[in-house]
PDB file of N, CA and C in Angstrom:
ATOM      1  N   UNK A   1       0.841  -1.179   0.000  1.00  0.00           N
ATOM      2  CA  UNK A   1       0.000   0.000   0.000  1.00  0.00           C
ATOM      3  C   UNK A   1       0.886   1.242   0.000  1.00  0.00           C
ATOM      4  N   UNK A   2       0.565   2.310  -1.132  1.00  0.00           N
ATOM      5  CA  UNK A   2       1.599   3.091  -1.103  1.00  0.00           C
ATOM      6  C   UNK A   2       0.950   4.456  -0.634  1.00  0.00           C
ATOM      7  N   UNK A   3       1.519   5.611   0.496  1.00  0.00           N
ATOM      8  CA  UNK A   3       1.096   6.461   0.913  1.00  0.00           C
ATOM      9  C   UNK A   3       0.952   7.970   0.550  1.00  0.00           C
ATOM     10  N   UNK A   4      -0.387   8.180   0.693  1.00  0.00           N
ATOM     11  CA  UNK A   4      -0.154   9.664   0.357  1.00  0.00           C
ATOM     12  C   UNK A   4       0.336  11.081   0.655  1.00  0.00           C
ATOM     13  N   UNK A   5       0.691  11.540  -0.205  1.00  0.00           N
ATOM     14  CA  UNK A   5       1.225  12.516   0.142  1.00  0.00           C
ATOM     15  C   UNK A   5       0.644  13.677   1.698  1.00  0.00           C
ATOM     16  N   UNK A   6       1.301  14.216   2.805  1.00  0.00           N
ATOM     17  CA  UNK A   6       0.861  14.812   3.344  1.00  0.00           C
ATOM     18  C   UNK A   6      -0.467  16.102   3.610  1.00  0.00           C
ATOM     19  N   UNK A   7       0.188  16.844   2.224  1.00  0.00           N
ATOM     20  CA  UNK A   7      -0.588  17.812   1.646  1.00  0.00           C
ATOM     21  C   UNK A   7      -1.897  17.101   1.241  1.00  0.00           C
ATOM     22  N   UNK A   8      -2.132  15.948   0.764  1.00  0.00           N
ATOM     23  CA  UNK A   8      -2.903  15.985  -0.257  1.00  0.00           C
ATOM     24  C   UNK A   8      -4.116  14.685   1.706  1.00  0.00           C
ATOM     25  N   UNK A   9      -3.655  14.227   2.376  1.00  0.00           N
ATOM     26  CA  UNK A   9      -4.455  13.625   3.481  1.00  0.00           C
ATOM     27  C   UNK A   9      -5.020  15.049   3.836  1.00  0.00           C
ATOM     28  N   UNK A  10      -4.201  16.066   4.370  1.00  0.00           N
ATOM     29  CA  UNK A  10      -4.570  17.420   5.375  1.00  0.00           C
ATOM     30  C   UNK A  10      -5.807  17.988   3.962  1.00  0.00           C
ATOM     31  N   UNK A  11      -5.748  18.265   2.505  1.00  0.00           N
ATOM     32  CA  UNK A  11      -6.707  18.532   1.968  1.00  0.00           C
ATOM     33  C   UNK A  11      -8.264  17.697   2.069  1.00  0.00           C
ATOM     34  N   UNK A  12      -7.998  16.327   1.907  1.00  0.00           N
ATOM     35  CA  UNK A  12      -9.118  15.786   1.829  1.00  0.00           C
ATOM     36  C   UNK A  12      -9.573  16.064   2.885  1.00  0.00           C
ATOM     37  N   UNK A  13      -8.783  15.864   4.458  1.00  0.00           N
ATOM     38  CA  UNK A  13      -9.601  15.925   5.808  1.00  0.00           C
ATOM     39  C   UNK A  13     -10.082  17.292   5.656  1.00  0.00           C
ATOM     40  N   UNK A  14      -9.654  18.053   5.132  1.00  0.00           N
ATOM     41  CA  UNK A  14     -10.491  19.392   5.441  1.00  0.00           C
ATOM     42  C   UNK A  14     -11.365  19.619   4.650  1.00  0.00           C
ATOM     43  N   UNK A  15     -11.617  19.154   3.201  1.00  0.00           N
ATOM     44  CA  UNK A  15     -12.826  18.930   2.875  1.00  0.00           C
ATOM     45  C   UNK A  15     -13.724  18.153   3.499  1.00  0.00           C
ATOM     46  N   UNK A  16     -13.453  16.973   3.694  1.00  0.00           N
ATOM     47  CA  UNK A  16     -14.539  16.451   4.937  1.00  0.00           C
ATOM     48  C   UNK A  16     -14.815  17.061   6.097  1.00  0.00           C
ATOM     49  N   UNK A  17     -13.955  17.679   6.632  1.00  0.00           N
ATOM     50  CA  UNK A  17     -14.663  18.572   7.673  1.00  0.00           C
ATOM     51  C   UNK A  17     -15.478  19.640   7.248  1.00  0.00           C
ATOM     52  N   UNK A  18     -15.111  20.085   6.560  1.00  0.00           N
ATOM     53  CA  UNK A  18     -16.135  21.691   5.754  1.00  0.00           C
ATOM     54  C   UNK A  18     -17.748  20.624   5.040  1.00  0.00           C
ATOM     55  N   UNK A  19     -17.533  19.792   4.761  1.00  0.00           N
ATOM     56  CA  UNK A  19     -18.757  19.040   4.573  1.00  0.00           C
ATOM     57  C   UNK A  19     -19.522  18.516   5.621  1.00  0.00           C
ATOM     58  N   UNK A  20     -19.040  18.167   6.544  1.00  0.00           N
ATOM     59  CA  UNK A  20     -19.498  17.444   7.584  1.00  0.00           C
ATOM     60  C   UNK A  20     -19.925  18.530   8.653  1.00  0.00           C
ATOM     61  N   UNK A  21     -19.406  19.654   8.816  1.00  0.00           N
ATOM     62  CA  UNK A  21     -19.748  20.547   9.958  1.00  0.00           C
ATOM     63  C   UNK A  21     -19.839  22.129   9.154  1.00  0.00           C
ATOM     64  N   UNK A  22     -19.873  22.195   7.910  1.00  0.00           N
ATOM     65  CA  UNK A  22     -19.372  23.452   7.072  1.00  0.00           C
ATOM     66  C   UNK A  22     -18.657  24.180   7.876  1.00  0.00           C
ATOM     67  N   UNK A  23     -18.115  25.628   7.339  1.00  0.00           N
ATOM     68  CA  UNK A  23     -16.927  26.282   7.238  1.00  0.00           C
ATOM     69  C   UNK A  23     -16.639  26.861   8.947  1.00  0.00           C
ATOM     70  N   UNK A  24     -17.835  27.321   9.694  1.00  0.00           N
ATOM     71  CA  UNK A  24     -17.441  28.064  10.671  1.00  0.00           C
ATOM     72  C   UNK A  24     -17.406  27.079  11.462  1.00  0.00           C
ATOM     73  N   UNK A  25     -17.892  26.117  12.163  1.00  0.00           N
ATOM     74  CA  UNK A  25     -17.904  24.651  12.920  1.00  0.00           C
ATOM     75  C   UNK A  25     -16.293  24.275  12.556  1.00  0.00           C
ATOM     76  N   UNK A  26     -16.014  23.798  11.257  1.00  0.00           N
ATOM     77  CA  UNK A  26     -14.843  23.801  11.010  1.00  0.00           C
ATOM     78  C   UNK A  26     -13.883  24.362  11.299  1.00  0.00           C
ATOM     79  N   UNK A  27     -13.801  25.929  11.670  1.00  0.00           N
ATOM     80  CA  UNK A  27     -12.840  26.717  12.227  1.00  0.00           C
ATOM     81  C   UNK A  27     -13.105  26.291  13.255  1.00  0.00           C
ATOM     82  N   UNK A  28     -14.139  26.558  14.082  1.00  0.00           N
ATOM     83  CA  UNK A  28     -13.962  26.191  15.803  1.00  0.00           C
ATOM     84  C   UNK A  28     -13.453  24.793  16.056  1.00  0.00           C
ATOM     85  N   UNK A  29     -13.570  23.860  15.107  1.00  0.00           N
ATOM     86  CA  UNK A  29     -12.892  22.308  15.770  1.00  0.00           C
ATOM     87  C   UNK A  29     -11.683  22.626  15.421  1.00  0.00           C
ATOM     88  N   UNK A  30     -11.276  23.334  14.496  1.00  0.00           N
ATOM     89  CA  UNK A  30      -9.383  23.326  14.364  1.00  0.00           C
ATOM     90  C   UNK A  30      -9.226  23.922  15.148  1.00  0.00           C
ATOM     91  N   UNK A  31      -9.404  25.317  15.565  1.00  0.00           N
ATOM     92  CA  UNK A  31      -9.170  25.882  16.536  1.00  0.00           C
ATOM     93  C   UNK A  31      -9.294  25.450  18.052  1.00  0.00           C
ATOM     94  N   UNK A  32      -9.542  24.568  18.198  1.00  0.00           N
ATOM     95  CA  UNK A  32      -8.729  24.188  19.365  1.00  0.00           C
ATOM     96  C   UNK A  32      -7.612  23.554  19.278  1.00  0.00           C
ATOM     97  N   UNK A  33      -7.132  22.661  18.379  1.00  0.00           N
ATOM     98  CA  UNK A  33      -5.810  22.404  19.064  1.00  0.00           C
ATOM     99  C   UNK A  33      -4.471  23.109  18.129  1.00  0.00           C
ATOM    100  N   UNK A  34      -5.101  24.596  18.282  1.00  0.00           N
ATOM    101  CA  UNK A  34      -3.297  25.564  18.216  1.00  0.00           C
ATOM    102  C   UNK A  34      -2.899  25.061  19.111  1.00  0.00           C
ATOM    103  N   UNK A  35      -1.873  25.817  19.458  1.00  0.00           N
ATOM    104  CA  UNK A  35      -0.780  25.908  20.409  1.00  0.00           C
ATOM    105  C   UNK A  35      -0.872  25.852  21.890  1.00  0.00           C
ATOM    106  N   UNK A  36      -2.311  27.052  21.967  1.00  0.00           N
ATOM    107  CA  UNK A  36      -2.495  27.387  23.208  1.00  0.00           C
ATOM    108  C   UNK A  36      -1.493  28.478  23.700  1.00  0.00           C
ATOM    109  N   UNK A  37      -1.610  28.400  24.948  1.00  0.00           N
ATOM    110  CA  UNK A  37      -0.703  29.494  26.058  1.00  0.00           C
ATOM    111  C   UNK A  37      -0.340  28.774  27.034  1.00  0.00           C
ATOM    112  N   UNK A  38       0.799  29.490  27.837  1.00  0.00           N
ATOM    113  CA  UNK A  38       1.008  28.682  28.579  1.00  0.00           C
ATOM    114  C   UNK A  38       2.359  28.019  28.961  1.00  0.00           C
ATOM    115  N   UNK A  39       2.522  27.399  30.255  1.00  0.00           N
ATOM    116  CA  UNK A  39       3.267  26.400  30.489  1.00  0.00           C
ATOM    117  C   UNK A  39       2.573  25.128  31.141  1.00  0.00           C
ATOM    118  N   UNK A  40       1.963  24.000  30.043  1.00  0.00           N
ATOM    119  CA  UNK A  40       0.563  23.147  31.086  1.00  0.00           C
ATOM    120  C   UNK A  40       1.581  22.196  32.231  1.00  0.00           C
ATOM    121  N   UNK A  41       2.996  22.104  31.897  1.00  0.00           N
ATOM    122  CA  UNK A  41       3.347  21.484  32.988  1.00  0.00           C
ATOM    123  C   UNK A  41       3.803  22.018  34.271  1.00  0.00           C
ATOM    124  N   UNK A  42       4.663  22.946  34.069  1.00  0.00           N
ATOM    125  CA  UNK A  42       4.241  24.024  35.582  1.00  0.00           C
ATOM    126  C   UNK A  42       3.058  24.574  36.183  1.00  0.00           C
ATOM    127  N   UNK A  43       2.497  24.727  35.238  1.00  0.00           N
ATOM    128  CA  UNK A  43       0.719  24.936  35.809  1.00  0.00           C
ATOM    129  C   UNK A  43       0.265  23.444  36.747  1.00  0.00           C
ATOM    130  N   UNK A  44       0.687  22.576  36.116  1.00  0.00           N
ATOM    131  CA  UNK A  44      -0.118  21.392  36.709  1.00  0.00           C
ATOM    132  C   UNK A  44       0.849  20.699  37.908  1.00  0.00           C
ATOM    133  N   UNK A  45       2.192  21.087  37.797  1.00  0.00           N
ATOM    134  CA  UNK A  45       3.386  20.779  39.075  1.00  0.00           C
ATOM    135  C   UNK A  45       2.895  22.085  39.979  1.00  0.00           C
ATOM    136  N   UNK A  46       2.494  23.035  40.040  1.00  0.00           N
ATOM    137  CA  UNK A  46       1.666  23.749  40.590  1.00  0.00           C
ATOM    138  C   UNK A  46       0.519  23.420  41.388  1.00  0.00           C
ATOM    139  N   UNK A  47      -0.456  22.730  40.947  1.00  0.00           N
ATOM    140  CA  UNK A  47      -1.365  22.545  41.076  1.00  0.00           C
ATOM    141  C   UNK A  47      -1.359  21.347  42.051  1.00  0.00           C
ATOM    142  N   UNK A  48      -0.686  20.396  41.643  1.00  0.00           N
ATOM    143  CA  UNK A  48      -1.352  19.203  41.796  1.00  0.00           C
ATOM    144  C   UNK A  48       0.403  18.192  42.732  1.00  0.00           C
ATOM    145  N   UNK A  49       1.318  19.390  42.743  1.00  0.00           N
ATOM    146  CA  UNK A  49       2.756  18.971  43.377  1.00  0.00           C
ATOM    147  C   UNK A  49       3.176  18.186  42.311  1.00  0.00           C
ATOM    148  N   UNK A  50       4.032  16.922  43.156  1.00  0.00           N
ATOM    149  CA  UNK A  50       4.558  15.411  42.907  1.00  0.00           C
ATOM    150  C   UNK A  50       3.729  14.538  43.036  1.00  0.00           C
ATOM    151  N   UNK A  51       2.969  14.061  43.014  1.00  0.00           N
ATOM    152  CA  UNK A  51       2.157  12.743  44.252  1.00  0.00           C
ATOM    153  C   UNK A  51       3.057  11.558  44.006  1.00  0.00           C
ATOM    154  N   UNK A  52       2.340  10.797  44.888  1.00  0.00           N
ATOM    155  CA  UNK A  52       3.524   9.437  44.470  1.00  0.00           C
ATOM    156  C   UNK A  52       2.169   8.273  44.166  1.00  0.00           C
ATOM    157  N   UNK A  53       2.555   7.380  44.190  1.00  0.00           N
ATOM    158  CA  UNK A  53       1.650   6.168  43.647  1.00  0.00           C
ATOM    159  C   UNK A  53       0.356   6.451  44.054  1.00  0.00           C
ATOM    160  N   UNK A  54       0.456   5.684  45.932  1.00  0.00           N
ATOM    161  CA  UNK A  54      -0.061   6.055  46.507  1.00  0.00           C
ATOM    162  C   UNK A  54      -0.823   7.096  46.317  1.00  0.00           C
ATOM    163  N   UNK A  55      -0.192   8.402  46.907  1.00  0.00           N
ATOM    164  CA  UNK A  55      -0.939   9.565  46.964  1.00  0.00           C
ATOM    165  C   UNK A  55      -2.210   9.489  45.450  1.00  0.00           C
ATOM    166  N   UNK A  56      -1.925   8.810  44.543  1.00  0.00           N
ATOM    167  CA  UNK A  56      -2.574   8.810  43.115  1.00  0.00           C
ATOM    168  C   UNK A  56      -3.418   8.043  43.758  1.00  0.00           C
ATOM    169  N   UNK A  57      -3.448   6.718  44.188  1.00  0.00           N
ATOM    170  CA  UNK A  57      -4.536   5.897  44.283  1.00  0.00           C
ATOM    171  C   UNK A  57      -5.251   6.105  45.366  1.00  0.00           C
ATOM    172  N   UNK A  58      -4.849   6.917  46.588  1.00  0.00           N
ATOM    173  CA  UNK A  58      -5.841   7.677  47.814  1.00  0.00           C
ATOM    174  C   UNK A  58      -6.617   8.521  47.309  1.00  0.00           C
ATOM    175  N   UNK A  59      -6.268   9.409  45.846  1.00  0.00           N
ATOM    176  CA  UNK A  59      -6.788  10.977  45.963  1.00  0.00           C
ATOM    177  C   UNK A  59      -8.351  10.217  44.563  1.00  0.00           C
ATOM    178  N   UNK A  60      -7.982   9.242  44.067  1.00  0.00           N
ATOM    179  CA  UNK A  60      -9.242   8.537  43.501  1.00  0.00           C
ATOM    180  C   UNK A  60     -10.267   7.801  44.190  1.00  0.00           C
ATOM    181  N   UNK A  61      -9.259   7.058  45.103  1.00  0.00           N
ATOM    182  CA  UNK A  61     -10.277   6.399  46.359  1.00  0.00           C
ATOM    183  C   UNK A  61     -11.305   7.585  46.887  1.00  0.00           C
ATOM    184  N   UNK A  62     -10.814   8.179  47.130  1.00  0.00           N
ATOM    185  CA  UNK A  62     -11.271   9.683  47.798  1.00  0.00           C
ATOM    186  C   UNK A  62     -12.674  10.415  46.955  1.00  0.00           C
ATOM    187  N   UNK A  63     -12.579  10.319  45.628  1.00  0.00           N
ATOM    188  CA  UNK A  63     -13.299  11.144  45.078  1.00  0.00           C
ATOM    189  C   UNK A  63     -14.593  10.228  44.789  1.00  0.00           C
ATOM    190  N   UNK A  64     -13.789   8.721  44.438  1.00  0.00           N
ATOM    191  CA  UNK A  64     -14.925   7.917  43.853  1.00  0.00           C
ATOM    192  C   UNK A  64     -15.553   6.986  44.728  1.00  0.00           C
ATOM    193  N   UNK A  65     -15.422   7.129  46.546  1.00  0.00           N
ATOM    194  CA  UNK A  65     -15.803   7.145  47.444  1.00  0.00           C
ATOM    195  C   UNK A  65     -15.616   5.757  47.889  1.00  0.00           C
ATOM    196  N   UNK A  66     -14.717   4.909  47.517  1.00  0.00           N
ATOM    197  CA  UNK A  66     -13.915   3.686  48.338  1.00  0.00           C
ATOM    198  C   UNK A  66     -13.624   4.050  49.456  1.00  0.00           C
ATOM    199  N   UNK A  67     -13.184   3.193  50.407  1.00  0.00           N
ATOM    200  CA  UNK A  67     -12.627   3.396  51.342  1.00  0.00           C
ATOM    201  C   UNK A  67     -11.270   3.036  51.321  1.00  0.00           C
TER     202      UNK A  67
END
């Protein structure tokens, strides 16, 4: 099976998307995944520390109400 060219997959998908959701739907689904802003991993070493295993499998126990 021989593959197609890059350009020519990213065209078809975007005709299928402009068909499937037309043009402005289409901008809003690409538009999410630019770039963004940001640093999401200092934001989230921020947020949420180190945890360790543990600490991972207490803070689910916790929410999803195991004991």
């Amino acid at each position: 099976m021989s593959s197609r060219p890059l350009v020519e997959i990213n065209s078809i998908g975007l005709r299928a998307l402009v068909s499937a959701l037309g043009v402005a739907d289409t901008a809003r689904f690409l538009h999410q995944y630019g770039p963004g802003r940001g640093d999401y991993t200092a934001e989230r070493d921020e947020l949420l520390g180190d945890p360790g295993f543990e600490d991972a499998i207490a803070w689910v126990q916790k929410r999803s109400g195991e004991p």
